[in-house]
C-alpha atoms as a PDB file:
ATOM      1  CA  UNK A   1      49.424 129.520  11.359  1.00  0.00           C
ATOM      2  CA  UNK A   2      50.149 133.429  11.241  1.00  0.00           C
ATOM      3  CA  UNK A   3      51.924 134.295   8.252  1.00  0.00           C
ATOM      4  CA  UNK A   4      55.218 136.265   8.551  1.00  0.00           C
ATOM      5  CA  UNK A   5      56.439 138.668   6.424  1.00  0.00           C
ATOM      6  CA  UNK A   6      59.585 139.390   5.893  1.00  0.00           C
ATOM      7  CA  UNK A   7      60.659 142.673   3.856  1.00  0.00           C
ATOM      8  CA  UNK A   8      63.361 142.064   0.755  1.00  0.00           C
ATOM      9  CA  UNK A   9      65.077 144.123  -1.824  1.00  0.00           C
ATOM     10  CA  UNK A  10      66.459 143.270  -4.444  1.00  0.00           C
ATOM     11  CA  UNK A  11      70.057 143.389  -3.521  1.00  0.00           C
ATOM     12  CA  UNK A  12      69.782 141.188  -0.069  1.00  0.00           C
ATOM     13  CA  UNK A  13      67.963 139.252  -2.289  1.00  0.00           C
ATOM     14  CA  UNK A  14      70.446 138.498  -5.023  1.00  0.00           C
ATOM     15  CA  UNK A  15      73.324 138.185  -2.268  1.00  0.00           C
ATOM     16  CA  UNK A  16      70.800 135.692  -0.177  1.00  0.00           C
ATOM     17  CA  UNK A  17      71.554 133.214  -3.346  1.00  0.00           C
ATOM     18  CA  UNK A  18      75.325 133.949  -3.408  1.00  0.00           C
ATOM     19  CA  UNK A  19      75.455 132.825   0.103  1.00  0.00           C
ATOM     20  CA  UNK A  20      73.644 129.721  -0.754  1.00  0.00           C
ATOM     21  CA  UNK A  21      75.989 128.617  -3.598  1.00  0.00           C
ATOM     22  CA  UNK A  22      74.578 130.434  -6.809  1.00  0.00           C
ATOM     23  CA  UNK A  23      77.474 131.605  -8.822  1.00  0.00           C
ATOM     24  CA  UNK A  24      77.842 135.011  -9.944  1.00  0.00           C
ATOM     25  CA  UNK A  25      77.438 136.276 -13.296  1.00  0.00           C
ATOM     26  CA  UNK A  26      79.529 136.305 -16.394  1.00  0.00           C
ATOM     27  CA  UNK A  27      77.098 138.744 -18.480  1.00  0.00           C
ATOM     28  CA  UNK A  28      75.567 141.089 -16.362  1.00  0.00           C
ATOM     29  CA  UNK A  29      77.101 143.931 -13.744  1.00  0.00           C
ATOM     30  CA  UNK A  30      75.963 144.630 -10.615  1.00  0.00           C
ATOM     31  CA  UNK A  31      73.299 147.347 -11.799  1.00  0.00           C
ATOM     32  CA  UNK A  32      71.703 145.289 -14.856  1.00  0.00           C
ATOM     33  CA  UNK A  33      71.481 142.182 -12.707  1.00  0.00           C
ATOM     34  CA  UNK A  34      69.334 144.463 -10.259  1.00  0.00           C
ATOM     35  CA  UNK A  35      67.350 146.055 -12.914  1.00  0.00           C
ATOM     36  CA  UNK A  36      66.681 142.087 -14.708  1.00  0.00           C
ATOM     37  CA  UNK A  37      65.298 141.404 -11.295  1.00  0.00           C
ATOM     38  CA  UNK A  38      63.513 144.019 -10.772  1.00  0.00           C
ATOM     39  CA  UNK A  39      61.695 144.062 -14.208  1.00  0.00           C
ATOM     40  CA  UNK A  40      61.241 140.167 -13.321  1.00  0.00           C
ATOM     41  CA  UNK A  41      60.234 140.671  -9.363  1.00  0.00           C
ATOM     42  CA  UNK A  42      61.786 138.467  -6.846  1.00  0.00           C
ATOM     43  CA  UNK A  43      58.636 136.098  -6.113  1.00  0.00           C
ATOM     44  CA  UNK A  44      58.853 135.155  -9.428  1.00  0.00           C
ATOM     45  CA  UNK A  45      62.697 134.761  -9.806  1.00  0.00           C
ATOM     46  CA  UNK A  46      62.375 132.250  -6.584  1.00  0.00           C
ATOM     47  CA  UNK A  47      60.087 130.025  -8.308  1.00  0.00           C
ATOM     48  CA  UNK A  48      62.849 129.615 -10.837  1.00  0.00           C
ATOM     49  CA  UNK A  49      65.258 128.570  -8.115  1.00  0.00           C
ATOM     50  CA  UNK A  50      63.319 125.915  -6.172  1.00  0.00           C
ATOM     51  CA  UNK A  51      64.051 124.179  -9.725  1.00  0.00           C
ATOM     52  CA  UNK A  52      67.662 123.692  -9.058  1.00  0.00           C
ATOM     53  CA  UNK A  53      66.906 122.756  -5.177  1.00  0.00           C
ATOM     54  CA  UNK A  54      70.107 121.447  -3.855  1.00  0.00           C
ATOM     55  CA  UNK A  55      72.593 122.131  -6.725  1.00  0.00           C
ATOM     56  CA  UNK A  56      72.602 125.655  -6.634  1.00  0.00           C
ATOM     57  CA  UNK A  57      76.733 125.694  -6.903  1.00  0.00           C
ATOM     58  CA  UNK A  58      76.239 124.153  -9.887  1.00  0.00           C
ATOM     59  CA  UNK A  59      74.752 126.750 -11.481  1.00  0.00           C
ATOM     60  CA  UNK A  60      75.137 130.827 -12.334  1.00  0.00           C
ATOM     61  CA  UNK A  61      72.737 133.194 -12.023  1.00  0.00           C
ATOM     62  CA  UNK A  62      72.745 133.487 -16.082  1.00  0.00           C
ATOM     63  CA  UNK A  63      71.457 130.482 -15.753  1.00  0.00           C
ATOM     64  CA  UNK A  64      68.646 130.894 -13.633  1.00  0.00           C
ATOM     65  CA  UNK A  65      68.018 134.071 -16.330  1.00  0.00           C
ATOM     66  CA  UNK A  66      68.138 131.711 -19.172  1.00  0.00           C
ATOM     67  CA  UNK A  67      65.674 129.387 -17.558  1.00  0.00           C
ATOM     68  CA  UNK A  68      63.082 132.052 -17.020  1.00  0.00           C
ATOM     69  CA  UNK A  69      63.752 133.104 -20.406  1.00  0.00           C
ATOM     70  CA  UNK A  70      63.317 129.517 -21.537  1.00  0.00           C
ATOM     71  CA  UNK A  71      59.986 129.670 -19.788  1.00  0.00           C
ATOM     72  CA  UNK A  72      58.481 132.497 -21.147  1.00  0.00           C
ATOM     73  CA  UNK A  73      59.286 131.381 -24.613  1.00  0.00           C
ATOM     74  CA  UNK A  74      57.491 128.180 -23.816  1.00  0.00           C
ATOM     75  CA  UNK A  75      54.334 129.995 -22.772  1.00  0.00           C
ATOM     76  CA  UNK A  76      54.101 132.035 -25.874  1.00  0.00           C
ATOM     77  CA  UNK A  77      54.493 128.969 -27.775  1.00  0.00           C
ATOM     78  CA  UNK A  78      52.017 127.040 -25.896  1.00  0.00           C
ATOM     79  CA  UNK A  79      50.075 130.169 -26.018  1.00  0.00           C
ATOM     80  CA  UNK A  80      49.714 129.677 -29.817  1.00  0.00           C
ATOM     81  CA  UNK A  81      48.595 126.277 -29.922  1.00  0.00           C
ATOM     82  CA  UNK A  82      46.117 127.063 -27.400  1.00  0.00           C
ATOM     83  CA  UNK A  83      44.817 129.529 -29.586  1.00  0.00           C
ATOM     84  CA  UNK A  84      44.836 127.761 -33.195  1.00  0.00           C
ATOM     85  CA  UNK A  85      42.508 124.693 -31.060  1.00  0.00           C
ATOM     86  CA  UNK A  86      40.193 127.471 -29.574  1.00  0.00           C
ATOM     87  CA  UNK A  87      39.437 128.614 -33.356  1.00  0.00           C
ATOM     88  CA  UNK A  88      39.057 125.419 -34.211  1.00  0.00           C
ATOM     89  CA  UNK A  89      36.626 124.506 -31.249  1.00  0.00           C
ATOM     90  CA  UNK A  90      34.323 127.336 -31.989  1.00  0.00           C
ATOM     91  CA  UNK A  91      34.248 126.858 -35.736  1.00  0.00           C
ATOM     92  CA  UNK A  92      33.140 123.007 -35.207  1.00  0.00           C
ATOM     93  CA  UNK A  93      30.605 124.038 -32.370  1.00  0.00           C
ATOM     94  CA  UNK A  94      28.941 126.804 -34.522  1.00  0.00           C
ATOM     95  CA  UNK A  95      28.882 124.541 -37.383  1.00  0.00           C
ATOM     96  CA  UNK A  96      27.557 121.696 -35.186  1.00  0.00           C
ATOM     97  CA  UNK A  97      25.075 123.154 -33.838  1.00  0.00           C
ATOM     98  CA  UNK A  98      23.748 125.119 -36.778  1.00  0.00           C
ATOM     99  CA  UNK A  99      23.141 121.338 -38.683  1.00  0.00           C
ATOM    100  CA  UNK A 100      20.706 120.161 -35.757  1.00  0.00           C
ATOM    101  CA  UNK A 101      18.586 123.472 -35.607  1.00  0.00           C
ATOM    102  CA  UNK A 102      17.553 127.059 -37.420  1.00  0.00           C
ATOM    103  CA  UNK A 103      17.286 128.980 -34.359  1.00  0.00           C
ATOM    104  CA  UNK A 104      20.165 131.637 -34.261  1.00  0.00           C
ATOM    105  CA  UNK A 105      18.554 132.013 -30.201  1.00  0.00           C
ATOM    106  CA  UNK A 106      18.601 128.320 -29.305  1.00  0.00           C
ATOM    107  CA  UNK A 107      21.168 129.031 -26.622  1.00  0.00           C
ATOM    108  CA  UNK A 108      18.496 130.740 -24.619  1.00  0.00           C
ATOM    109  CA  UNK A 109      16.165 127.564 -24.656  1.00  0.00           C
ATOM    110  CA  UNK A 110      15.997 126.062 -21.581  1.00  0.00           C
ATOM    111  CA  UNK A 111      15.051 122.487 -23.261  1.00  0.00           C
ATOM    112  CA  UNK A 112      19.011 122.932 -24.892  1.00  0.00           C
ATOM    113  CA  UNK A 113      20.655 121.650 -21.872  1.00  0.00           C
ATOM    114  CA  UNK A 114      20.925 118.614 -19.703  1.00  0.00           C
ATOM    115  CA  UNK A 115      20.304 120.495 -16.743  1.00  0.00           C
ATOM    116  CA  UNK A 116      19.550 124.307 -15.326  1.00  0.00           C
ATOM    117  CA  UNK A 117      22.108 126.339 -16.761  1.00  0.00           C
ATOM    118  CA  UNK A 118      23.026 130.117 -16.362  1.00  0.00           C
ATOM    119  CA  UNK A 119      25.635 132.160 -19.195  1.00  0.00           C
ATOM    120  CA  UNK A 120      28.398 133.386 -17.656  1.00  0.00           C
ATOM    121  CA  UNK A 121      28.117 137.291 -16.607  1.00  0.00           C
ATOM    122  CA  UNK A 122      31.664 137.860 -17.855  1.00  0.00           C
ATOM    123  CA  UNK A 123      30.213 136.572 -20.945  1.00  0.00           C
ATOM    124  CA  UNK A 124      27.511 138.845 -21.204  1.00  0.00           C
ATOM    125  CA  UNK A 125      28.921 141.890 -20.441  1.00  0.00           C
ATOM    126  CA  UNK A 126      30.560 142.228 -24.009  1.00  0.00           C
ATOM    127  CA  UNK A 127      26.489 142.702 -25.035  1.00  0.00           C
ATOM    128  CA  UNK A 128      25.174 144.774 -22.720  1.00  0.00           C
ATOM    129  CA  UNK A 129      23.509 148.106 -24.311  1.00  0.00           C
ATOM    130  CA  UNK A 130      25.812 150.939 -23.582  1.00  0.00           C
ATOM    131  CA  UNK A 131      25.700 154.865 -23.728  1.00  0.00           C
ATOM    132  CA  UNK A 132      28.059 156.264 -25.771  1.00  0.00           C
ATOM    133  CA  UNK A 133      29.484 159.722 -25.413  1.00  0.00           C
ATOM    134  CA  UNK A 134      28.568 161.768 -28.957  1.00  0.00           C
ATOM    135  CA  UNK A 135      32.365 163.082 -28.766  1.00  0.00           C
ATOM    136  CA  UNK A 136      33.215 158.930 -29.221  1.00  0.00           C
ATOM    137  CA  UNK A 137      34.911 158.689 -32.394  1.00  0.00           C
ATOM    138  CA  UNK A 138      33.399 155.466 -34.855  1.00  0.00           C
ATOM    139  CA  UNK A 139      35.859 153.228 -36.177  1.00  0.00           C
ATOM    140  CA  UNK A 140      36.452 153.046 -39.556  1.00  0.00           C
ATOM    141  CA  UNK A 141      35.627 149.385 -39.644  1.00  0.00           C
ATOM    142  CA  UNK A 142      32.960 148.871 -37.077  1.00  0.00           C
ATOM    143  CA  UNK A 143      33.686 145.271 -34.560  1.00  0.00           C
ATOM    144  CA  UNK A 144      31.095 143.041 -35.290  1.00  0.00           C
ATOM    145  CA  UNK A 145      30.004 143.390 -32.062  1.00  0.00           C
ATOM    146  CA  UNK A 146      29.124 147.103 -31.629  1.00  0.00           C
ATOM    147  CA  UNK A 147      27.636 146.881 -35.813  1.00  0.00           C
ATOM    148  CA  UNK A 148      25.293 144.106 -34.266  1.00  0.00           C
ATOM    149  CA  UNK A 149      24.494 146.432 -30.707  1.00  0.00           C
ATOM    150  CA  UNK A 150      23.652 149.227 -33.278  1.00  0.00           C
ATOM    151  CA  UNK A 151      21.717 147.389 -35.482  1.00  0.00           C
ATOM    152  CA  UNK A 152      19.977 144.572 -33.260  1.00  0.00           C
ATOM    153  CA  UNK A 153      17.723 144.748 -30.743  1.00  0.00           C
ATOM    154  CA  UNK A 154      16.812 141.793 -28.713  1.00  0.00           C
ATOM    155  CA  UNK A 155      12.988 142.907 -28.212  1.00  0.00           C
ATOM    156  CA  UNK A 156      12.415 141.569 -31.708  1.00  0.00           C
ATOM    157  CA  UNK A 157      14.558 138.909 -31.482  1.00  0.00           C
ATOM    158  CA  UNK A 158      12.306 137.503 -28.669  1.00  0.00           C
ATOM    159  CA  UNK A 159       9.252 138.468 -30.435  1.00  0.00           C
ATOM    160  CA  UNK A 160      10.851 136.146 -33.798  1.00  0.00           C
ATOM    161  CA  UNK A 161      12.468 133.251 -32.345  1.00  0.00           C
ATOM    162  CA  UNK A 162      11.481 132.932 -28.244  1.00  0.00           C
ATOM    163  CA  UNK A 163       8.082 133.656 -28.034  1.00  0.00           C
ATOM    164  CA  UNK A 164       6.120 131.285 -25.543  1.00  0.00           C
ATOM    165  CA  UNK A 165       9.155 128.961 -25.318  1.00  0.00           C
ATOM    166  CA  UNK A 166      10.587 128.784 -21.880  1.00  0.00           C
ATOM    167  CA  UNK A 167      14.090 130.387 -21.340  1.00  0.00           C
ATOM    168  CA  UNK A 168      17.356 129.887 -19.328  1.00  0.00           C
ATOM    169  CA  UNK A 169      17.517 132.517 -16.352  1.00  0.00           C
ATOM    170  CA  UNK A 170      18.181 136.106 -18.207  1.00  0.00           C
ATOM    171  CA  UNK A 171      19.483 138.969 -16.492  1.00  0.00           C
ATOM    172  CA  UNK A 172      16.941 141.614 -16.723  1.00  0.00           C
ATOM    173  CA  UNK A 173      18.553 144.425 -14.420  1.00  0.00           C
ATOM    174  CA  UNK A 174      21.168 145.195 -17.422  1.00  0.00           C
ATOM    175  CA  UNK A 175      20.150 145.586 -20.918  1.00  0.00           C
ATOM    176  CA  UNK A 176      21.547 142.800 -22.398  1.00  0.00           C
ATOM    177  CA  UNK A 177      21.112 142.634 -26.144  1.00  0.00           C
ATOM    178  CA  UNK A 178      21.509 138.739 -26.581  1.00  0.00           C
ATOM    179  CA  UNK A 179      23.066 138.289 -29.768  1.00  0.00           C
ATOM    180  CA  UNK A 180      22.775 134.782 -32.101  1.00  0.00           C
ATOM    181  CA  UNK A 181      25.074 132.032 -30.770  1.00  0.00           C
ATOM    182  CA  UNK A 182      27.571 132.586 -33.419  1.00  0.00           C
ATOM    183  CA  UNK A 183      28.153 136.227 -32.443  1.00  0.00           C
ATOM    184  CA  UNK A 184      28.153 135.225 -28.569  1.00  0.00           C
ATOM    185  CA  UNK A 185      30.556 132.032 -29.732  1.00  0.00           C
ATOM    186  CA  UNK A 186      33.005 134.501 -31.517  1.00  0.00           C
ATOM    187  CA  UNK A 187      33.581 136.674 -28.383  1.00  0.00           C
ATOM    188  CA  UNK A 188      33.421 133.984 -25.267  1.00  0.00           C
ATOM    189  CA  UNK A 189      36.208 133.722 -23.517  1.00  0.00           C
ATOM    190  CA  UNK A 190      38.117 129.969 -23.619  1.00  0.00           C
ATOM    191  CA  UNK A 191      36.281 128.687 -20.210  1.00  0.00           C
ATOM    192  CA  UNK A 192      32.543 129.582 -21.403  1.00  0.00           C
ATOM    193  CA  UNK A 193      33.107 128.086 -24.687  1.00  0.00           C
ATOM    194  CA  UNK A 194      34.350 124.856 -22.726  1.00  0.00           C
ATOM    195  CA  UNK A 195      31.403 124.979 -20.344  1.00  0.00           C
ATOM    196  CA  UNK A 196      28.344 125.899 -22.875  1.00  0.00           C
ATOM    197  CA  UNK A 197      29.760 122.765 -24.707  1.00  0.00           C
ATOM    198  CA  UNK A 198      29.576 120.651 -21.746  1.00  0.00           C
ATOM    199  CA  UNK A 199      26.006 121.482 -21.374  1.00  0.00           C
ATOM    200  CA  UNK A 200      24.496 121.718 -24.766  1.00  0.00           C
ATOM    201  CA  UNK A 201      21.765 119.396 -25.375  1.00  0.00           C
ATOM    202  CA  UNK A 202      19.958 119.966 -28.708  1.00  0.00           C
ATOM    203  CA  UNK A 203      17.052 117.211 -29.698  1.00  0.00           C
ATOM    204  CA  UNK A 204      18.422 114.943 -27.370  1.00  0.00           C
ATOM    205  CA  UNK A 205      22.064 115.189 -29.347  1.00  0.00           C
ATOM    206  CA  UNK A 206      25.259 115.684 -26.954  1.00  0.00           C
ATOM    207  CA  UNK A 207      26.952 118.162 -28.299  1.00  0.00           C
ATOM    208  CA  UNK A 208      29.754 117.648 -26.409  1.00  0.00           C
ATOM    209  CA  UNK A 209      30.023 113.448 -27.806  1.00  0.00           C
ATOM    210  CA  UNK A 210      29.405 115.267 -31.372  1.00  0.00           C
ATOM    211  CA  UNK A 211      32.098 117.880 -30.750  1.00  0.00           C
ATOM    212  CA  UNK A 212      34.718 114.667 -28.754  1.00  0.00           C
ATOM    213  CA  UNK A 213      33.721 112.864 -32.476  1.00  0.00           C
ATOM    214  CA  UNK A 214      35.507 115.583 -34.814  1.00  0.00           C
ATOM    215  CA  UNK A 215      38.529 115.747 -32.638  1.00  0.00           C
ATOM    216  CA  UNK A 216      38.545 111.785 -32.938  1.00  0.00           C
ATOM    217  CA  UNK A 217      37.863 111.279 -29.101  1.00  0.00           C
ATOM    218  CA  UNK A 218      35.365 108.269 -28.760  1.00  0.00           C
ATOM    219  CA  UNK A 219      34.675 109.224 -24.749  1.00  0.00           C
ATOM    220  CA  UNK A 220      33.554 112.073 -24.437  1.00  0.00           C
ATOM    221  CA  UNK A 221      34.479 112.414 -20.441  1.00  0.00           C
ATOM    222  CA  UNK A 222      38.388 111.931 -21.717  1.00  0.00           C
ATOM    223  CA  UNK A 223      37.616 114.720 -24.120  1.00  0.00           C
ATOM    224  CA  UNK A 224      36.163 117.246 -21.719  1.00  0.00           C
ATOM    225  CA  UNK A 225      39.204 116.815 -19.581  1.00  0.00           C
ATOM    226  CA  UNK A 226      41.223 117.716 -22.194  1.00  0.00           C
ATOM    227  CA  UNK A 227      39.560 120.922 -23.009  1.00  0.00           C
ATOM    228  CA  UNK A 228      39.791 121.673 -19.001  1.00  0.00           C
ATOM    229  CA  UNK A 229      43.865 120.685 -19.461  1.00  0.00           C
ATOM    230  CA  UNK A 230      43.972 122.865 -22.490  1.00  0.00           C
ATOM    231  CA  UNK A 231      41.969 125.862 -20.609  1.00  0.00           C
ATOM    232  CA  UNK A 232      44.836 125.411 -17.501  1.00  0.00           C
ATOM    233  CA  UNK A 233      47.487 125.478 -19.656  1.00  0.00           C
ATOM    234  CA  UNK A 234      45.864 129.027 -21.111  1.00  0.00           C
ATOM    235  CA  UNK A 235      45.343 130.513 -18.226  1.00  0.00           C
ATOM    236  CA  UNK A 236      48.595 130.265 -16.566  1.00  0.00           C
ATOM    237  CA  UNK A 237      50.144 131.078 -19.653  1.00  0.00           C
ATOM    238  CA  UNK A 238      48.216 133.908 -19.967  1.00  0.00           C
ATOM    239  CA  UNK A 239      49.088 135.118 -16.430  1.00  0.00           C
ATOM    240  CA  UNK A 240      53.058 134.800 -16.741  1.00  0.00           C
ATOM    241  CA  UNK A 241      52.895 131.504 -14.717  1.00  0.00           C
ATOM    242  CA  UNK A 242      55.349 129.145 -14.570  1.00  0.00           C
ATOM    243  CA  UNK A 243      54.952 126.203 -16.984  1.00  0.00           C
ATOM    244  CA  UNK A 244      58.121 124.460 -17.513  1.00  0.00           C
ATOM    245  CA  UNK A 245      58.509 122.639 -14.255  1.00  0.00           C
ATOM    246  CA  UNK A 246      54.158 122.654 -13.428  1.00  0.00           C
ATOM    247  CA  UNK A 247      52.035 119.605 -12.947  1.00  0.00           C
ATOM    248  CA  UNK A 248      49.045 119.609 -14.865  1.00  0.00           C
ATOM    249  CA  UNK A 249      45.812 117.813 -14.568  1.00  0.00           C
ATOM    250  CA  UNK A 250      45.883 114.327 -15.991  1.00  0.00           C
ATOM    251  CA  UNK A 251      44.355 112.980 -18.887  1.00  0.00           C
ATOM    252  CA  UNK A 252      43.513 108.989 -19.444  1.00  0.00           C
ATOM    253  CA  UNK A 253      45.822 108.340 -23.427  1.00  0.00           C
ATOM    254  CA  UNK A 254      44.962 105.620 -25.322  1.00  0.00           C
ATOM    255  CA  UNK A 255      48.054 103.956 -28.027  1.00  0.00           C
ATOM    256  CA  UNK A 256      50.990 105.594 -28.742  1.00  0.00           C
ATOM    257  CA  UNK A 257      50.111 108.209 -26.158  1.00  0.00           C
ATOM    258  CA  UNK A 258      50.333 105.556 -23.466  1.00  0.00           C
ATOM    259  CA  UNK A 259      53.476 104.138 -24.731  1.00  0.00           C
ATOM    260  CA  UNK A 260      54.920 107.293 -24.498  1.00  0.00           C
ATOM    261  CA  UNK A 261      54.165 107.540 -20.887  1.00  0.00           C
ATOM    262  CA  UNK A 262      56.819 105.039 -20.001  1.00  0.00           C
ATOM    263  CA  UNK A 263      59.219 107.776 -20.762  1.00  0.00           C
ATOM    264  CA  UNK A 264      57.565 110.988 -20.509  1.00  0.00           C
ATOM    265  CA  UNK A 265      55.626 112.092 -16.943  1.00  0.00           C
ATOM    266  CA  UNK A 266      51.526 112.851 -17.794  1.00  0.00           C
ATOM    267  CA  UNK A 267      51.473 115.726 -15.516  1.00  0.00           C
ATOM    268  CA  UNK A 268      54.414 117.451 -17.503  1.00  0.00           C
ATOM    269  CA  UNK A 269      54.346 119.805 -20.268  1.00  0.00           C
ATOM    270  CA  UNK A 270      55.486 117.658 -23.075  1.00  0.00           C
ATOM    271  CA  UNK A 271      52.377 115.666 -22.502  1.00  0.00           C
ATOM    272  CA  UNK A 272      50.745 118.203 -22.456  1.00  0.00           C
ATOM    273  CA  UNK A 273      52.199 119.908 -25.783  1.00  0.00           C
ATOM    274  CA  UNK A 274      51.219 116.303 -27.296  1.00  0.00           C
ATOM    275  CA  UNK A 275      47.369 116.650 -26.627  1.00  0.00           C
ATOM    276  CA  UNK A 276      47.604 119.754 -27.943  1.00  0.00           C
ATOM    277  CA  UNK A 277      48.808 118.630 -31.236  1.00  0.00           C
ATOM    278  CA  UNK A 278      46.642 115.986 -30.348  1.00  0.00           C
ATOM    279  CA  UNK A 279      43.499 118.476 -30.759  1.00  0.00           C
ATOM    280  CA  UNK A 280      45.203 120.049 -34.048  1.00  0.00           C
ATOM    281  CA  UNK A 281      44.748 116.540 -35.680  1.00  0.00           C
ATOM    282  CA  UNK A 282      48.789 116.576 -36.121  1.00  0.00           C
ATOM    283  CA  UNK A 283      50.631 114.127 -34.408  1.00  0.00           C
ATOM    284  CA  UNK A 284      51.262 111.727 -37.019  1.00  0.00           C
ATOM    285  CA  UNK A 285      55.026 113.063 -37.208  1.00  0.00           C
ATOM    286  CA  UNK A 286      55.441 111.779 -33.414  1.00  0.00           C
ATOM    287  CA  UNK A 287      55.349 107.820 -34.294  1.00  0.00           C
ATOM    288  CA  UNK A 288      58.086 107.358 -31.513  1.00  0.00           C
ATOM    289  CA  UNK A 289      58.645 109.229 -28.150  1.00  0.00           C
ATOM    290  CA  UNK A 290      62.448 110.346 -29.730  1.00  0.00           C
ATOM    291  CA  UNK A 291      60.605 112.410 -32.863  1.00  0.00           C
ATOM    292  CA  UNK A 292      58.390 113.474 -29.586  1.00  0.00           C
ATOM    293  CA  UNK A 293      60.848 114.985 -27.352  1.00  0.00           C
ATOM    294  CA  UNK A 294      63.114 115.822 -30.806  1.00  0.00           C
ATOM    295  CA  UNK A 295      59.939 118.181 -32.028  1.00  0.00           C
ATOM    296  CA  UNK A 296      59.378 119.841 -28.514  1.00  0.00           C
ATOM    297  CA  UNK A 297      62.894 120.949 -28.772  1.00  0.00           C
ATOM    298  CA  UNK A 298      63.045 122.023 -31.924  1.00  0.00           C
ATOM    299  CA  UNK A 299      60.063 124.105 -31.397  1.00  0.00           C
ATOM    300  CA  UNK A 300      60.595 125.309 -27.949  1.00  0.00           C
ATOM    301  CA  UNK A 301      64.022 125.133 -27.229  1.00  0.00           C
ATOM    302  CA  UNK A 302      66.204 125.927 -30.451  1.00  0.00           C
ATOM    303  CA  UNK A 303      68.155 129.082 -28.868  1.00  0.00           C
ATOM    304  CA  UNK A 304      68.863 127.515 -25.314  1.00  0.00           C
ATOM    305  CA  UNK A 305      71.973 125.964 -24.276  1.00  0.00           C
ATOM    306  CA  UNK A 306      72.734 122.396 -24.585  1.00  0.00           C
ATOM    307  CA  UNK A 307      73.004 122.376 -20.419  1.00  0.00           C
ATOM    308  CA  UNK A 308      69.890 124.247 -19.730  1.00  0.00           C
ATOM    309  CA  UNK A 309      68.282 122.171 -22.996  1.00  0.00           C
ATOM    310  CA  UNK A 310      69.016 118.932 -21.060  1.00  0.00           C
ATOM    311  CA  UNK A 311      68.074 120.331 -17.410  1.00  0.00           C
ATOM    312  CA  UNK A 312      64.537 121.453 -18.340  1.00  0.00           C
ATOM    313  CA  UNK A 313      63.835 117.926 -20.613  1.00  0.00           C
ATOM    314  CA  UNK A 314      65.271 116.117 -17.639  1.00  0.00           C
ATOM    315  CA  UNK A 315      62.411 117.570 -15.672  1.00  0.00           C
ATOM    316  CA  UNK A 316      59.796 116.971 -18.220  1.00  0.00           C
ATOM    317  CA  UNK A 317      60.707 113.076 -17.699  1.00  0.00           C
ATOM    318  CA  UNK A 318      60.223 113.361 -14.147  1.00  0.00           C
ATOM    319  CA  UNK A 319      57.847 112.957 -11.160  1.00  0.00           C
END
């Protein structure tokens, strides 16, 4: 089917969802309501309507503000979390892997995984041997990563640690200085990390059943798809998605975590937001799914009205 497009500004817009029972205002005039919708963009303002689906007259357009609002807040909350487990994730791996071998360049042994792997080019670009323009000015506190490109070369790194041994596919048309895992660990972005975990084989020792074992996960398939939850929750956080209302991929929960389930849809965010406390080894506060929901709202939705409070939960409960 051909895809039509139809061409809308901002004001037909805005008086589109007048006409279809959104009530006006009681903050904003004309012109700021324009220029909030503008600096939001009208795809993105109707994926905060659909929310309210047949009860538009219900509702104000400060209202449909105060949800996206609500939303962004979220994502720079569950942004946070996010980020405290991927420091955590990399500071287990490194250590991990660092008590099962001496090799700073075991990531480039092809006997280290279960099967034929290739790094990730976006991975590798952050290493690749640059030419810098003499005008460049030096920071006064070199990154770790261009001290190492300066100082490093990986000619003698092969020569120390890879010689004879049989390697994972390298890309030779760049000049890739490989650096040791802990330096390529520090600056991998959230979905290599996940993968190179996945993969990681080291004297026939999962790392990925040794990593599942420090965040107390005792299967390490359950634990994988958590990471993958935790890396789609990232990414659409990262790129302004919508969150509050999203379904996100399901993960198999075990005790409370089940219990909770009765109330509480495992597709929805407040799952979601307890796996992630989940991985930050702090859910002991959540004994019941009351100091559950009471804890998301404390930390997510503090400054929002009691209507919208109760509109966005509602949906967190729901199919």
């Amino acid at each position: 089917m051909k895809y039509n497009h139809v061409q809308l500004d901002i004001k037909t817009y805005i008086n589109s969802l007048y006409k279809d029972g959104l009530k006006k205002s009681d903050i904003l005039s004309k012109k700021e309501l324009e220029n909030t919708i503008l600096n939001i963009g009208i795809f993105k303002v109707k994926g905060y309507i659909k929310a309210f689906r047949n009860k538009l007259s219900e509702y104000t357009i400060d209202d449909l503000l105060e949800l996206y609002r609500i939303d962004r807040q979220l994502s720079l909350n569950m942004l946070s979390l996010t980020s405290q487990i991927e420091i955590k994730l990399k500071s287990f791996l490194i250590e991990t892997v660092y008590s099962l071998t001496d090799n700073p360049f075991f990531y480039l042994l092809k006997d280290n995984y279960k099967e034929d792997y290739n790094l990730p080019i976006d991975s590798l670009y952050d290493w690749e041997v640059k030419e810098y323009s003499i005008k460049q000015k030096n920071e006064i506190y070199p990154h770790y990563r261009d001290y190492y490109l300066k100082h490093y070369d990986f000619k003698s790194n092969t020569t120390e640690y890879l010689n004879s041994k049989l390697l994972i596919y390298l890309d030779e048309e760049r000049d890739i200085n490989y650096p040791p895992f802990h330096y390529f660990i520090e600056s991998a972005s959230l979905g290599t990390l996940i993968n190179i975990i996945s993969k990681l084989n080291i004297g026939n020792n999962d790392i990925l059943k040794l990593i599942a074992r420090k965040f107390h996960f005792y299967q390490e398939n359950v634990f994988l798809t958590s990471l993958l939850r935790l890396k789609e929750l990232r990414n659409r956080c990262a790129h302004n998605g919508r969150i509050f209302n999203r379904n996100f991929r399901g993960l198999r929960a075990f005790g409370l975590h089940k219990i909770f389930r009765t109330t509480i849809y495992e597709h929805k965010l407040i799952d979601v937001y307890f796996t992630l406390h989940f991985l930050l080894d702090n859910t002991d506060k959540f004994n019941n799914i009351e100091k559950l929901i009471s804890s998301f709202e404390t930390d997510n939705l503090s400054e929002c009205s009691d209507n919208m409070k109760s509109f966005v939960i509602s949906i967190m409960k729901t199919r």
